[in-house]
PDB file of N, CA and C in Angstrom:
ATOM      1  N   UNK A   1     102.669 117.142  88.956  1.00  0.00           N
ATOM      2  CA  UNK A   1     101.364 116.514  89.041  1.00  0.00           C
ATOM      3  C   UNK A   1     101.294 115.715  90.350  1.00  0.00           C
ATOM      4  N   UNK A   2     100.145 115.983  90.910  1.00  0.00           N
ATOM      5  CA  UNK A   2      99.734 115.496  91.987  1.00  0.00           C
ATOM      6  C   UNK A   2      99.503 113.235  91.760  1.00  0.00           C
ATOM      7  N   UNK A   3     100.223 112.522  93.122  1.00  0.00           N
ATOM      8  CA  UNK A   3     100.148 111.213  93.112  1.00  0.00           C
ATOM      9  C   UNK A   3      98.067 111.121  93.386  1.00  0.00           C
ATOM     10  N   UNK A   4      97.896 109.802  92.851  1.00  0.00           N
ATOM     11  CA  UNK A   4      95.979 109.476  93.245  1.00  0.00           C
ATOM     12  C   UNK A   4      96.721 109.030  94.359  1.00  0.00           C
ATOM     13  N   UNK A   5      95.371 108.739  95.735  1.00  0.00           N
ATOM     14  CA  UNK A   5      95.488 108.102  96.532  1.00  0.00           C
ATOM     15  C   UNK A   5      94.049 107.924  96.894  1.00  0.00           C
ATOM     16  N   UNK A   6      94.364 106.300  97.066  1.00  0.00           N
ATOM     17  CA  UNK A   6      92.608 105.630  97.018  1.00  0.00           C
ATOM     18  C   UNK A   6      92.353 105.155  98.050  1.00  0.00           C
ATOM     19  N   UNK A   7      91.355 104.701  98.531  1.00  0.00           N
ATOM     20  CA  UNK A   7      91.021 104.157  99.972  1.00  0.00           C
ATOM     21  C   UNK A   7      89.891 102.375  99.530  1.00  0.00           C
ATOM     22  N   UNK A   8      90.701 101.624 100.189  1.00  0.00           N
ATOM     23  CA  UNK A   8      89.883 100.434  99.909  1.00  0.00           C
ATOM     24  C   UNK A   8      90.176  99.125 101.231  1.00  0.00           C
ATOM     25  N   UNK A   9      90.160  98.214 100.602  1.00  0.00           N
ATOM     26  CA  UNK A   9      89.803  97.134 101.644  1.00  0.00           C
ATOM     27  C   UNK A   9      90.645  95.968 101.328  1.00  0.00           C
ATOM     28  N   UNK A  10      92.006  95.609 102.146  1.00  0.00           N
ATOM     29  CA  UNK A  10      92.350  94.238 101.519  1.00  0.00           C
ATOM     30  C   UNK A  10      91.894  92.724 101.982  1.00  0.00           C
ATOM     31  N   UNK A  11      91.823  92.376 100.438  1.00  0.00           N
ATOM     32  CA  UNK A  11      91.193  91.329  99.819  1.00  0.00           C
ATOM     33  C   UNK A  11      92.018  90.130  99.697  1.00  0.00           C
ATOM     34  N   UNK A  12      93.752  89.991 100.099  1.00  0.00           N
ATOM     35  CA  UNK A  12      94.314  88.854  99.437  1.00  0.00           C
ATOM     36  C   UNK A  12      95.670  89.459 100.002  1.00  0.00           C
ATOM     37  N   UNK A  13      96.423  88.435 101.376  1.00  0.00           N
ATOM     38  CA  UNK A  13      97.564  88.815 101.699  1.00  0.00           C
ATOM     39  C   UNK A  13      98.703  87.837 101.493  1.00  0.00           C
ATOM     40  N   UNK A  14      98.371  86.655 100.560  1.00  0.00           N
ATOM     41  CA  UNK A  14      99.410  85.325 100.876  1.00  0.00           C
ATOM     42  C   UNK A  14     100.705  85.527 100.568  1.00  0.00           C
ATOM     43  N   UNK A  15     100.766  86.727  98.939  1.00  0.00           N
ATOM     44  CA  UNK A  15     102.351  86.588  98.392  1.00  0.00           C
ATOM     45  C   UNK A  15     103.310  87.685  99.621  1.00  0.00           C
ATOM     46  N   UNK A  16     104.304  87.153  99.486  1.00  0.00           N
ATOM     47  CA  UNK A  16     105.018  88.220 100.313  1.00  0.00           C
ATOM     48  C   UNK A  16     105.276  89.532  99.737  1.00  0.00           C
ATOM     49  N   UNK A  17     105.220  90.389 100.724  1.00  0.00           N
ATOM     50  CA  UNK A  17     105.596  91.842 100.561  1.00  0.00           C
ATOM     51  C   UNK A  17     104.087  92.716  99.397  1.00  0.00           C
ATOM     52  N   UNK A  18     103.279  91.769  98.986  1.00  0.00           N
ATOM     53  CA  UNK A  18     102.153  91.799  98.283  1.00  0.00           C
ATOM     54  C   UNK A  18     100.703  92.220  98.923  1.00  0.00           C
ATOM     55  N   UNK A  19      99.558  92.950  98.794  1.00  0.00           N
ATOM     56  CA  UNK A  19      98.868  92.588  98.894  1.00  0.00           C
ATOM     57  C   UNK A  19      97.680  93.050  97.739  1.00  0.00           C
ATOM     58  N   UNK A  20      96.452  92.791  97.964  1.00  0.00           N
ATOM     59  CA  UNK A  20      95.578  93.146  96.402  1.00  0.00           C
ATOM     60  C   UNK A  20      94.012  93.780  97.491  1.00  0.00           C
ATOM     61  N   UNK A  21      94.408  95.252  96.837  1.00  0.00           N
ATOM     62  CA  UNK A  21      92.998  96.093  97.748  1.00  0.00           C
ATOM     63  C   UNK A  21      91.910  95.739  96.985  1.00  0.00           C
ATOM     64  N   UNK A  22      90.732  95.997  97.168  1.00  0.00           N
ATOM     65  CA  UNK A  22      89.471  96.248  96.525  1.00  0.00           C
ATOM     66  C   UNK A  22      88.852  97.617  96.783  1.00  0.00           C
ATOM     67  N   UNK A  23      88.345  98.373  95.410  1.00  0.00           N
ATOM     68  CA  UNK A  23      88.686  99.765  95.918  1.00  0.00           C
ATOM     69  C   UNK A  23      87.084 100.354  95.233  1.00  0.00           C
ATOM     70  N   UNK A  24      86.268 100.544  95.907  1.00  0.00           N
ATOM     71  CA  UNK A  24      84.873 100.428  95.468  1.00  0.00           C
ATOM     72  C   UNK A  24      84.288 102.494  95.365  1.00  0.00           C
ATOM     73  N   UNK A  25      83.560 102.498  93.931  1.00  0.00           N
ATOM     74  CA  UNK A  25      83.416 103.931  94.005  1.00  0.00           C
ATOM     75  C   UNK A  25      82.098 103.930  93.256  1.00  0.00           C
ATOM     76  N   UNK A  26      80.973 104.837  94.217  1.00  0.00           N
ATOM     77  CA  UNK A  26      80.135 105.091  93.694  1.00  0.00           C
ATOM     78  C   UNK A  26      80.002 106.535  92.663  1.00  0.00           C
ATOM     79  N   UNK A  27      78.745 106.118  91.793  1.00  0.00           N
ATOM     80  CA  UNK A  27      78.641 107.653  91.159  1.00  0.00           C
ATOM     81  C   UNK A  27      77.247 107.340  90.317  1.00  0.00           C
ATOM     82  N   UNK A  28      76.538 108.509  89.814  1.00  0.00           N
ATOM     83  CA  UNK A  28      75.351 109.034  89.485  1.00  0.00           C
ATOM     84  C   UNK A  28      75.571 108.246  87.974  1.00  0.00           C
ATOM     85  N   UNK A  29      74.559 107.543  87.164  1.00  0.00           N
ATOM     86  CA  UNK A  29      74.438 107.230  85.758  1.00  0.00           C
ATOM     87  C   UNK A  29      74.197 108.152  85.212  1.00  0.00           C
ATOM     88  N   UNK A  30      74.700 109.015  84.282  1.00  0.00           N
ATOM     89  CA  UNK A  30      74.177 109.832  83.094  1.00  0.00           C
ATOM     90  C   UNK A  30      72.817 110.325  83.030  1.00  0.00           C
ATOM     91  N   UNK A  31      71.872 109.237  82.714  1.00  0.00           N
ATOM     92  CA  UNK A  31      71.040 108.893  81.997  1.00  0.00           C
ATOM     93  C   UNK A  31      69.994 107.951  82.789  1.00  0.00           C
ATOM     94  N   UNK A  32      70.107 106.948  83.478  1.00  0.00           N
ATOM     95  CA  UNK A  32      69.103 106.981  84.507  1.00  0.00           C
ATOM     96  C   UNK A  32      69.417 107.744  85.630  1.00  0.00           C
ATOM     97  N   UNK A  33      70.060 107.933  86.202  1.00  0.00           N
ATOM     98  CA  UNK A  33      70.072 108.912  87.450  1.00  0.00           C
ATOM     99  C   UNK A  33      69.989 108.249  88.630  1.00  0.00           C
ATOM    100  N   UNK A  34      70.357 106.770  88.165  1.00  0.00           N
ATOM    101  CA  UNK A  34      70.527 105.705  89.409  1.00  0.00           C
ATOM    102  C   UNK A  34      71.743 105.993  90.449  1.00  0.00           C
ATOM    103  N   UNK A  35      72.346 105.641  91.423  1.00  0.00           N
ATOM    104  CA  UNK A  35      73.683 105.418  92.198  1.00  0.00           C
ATOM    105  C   UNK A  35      74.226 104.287  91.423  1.00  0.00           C
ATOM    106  N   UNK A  36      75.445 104.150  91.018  1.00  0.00           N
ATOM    107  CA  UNK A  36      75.986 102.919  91.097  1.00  0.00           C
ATOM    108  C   UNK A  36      77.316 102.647  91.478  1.00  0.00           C
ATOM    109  N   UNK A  37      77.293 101.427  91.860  1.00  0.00           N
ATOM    110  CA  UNK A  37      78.627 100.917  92.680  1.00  0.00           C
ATOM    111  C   UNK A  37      79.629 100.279  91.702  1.00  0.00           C
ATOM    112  N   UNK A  38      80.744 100.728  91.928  1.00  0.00           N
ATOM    113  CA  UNK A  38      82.139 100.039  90.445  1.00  0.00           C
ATOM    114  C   UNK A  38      83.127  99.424  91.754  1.00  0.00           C
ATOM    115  N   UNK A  39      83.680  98.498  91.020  1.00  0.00           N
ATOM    116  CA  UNK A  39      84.621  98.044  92.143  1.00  0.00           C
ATOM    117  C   UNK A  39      85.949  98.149  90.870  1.00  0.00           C
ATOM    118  N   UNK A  40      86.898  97.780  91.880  1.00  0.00           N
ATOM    119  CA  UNK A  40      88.670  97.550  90.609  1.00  0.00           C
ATOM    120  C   UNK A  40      89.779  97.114  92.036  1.00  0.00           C
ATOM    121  N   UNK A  41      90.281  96.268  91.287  1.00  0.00           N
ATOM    122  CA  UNK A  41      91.460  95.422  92.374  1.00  0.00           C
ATOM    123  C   UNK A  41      92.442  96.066  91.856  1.00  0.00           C
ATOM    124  N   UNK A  42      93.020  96.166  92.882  1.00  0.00           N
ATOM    125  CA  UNK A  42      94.928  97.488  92.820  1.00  0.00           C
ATOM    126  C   UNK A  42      96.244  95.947  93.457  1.00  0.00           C
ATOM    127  N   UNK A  43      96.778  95.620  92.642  1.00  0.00           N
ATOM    128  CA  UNK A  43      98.091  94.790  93.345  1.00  0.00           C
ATOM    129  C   UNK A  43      98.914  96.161  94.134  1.00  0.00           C
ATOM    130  N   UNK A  44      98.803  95.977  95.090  1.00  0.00           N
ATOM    131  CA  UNK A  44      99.911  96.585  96.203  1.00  0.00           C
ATOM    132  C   UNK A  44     100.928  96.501  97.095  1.00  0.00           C
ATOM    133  N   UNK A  45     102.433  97.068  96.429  1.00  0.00           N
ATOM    134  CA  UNK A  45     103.519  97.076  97.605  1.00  0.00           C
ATOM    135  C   UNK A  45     103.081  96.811  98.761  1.00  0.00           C
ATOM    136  N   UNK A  46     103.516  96.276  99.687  1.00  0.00           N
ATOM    137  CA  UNK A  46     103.345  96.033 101.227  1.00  0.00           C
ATOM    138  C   UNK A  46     104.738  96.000 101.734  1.00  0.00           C
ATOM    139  N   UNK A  47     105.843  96.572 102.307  1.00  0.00           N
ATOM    140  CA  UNK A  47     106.902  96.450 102.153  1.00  0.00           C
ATOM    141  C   UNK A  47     107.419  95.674 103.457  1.00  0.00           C
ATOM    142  N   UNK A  48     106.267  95.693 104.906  1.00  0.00           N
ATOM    143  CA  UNK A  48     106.756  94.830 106.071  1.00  0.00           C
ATOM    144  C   UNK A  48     105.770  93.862 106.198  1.00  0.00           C
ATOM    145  N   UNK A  49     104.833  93.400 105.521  1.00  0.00           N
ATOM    146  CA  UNK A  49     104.041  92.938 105.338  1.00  0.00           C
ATOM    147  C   UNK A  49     102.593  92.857 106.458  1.00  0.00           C
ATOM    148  N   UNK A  50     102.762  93.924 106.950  1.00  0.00           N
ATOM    149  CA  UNK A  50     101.974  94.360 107.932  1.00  0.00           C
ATOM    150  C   UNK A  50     100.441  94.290 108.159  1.00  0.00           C
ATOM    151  N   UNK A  51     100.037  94.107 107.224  1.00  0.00           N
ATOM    152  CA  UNK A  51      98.160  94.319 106.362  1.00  0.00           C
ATOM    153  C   UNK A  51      97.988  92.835 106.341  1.00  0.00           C
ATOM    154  N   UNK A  52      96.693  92.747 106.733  1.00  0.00           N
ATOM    155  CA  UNK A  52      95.946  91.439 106.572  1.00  0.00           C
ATOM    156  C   UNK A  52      95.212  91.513 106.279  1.00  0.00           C
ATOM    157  N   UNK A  53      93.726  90.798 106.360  1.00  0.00           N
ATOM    158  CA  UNK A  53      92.755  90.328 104.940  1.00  0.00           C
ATOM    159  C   UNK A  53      91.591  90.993 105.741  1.00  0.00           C
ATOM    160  N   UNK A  54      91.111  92.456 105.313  1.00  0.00           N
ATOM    161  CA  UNK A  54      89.784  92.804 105.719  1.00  0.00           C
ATOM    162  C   UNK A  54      90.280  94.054 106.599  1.00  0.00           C
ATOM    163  N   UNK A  55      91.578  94.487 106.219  1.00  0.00           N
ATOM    164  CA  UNK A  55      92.073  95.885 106.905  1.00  0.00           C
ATOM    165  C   UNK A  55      91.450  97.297 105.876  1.00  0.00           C
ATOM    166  N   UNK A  56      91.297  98.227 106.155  1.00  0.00           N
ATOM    167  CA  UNK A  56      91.110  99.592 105.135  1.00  0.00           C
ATOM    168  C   UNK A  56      92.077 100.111 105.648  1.00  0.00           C
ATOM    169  N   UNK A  57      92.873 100.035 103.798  1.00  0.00           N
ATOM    170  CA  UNK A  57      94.135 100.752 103.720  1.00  0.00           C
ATOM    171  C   UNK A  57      93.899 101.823 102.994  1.00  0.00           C
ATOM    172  N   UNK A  58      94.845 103.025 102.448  1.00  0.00           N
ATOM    173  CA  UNK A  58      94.951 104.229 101.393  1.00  0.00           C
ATOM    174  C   UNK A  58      96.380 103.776 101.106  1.00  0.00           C
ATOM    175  N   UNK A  59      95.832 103.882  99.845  1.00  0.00           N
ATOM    176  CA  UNK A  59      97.351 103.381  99.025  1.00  0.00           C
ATOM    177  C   UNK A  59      97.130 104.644  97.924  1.00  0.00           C
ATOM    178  N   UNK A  60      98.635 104.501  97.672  1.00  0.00           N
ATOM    179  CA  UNK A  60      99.036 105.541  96.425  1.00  0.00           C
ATOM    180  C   UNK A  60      99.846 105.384  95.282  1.00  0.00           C
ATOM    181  N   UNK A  61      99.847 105.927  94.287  1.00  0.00           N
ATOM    182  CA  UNK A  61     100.397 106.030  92.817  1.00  0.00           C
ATOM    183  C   UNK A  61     101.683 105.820  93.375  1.00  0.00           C
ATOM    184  N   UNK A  62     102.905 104.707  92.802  1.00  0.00           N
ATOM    185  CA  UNK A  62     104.208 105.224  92.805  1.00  0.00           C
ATOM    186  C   UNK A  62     104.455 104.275  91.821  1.00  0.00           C
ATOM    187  N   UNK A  63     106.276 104.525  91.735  1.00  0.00           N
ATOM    188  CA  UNK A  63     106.880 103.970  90.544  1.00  0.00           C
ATOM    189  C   UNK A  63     106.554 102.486  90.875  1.00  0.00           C
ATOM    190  N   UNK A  64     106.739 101.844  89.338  1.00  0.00           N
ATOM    191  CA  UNK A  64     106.225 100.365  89.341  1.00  0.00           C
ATOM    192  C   UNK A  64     107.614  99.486  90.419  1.00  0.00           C
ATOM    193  N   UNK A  65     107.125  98.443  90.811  1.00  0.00           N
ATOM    194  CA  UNK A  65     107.644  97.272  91.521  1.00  0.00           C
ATOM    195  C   UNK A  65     107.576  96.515  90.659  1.00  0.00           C
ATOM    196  N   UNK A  66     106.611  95.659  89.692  1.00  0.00           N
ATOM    197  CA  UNK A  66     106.737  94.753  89.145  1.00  0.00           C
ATOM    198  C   UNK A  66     105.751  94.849  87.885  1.00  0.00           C
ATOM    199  N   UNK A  67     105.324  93.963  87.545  1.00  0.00           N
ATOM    200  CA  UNK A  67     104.411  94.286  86.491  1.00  0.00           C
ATOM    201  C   UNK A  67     103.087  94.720  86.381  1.00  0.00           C
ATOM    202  N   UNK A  68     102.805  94.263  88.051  1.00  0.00           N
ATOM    203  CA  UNK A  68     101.025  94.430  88.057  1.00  0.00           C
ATOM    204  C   UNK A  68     101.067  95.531  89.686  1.00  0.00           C
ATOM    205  N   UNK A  69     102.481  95.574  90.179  1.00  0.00           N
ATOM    206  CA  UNK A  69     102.587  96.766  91.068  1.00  0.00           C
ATOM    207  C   UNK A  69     102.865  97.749  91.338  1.00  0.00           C
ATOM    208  N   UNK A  70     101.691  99.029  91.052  1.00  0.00           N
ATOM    209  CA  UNK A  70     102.252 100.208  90.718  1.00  0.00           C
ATOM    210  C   UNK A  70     101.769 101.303  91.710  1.00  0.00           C
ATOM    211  N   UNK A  71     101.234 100.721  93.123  1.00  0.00           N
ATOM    212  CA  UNK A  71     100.304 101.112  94.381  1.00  0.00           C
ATOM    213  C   UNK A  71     101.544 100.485  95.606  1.00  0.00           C
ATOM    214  N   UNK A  72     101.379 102.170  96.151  1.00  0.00           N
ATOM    215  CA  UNK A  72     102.020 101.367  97.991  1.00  0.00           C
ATOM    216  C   UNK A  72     101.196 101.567  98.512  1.00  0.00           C
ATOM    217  N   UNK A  73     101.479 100.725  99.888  1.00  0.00           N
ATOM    218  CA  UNK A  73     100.146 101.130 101.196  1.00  0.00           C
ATOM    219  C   UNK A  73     101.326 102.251 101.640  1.00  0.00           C
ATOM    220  N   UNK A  74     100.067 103.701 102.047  1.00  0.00           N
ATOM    221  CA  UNK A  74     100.327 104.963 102.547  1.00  0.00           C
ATOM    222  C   UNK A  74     100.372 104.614 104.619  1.00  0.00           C
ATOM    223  N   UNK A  75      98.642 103.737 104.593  1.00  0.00           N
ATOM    224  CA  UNK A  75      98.606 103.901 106.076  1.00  0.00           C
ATOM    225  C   UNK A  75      97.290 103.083 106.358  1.00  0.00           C
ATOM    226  N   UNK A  76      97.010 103.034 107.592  1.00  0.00           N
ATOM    227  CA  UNK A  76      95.949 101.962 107.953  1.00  0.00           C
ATOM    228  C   UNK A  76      94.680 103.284 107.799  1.00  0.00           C
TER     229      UNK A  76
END
């Protein structure tokens, strides 16, 4: 099975080796037939701590780091 890999925006670089994307996806309602916008925060590996606050990263599925880290950054 193929890893996800998402594209978003980081939001929060203070903890080390940490950072937390914001990862925003539109799509069609059912039923009104409006656009709408969903957002979801990803805790992400950062392993040189390279990423700062307002970079677009693609991060991807890997084995967990900790409890709430289960995303590395792939690339800028």
């Amino acid at each position: 099975m193929t890893k996800k890999t998402l594209e978003g925006k980081v939001i929060r670089d203070q903890n080390a080796k940490s950072i937390v994307v914001l990862v925003k996806r539109k799509y069609s309602h059912p039923f009104f037939k409006k656009v709408i916008t969903s957002s979801k925060k990803y805790h992400v590996h950062d392993e040189t701590n390279k990423f700062k606050v307002g970079d677009m990263v693609k991060i991807i599925e890997s084995k967990p780091f900790s409890k709430m880290k289960k995303w590395e950054v792939i690339s800028k």
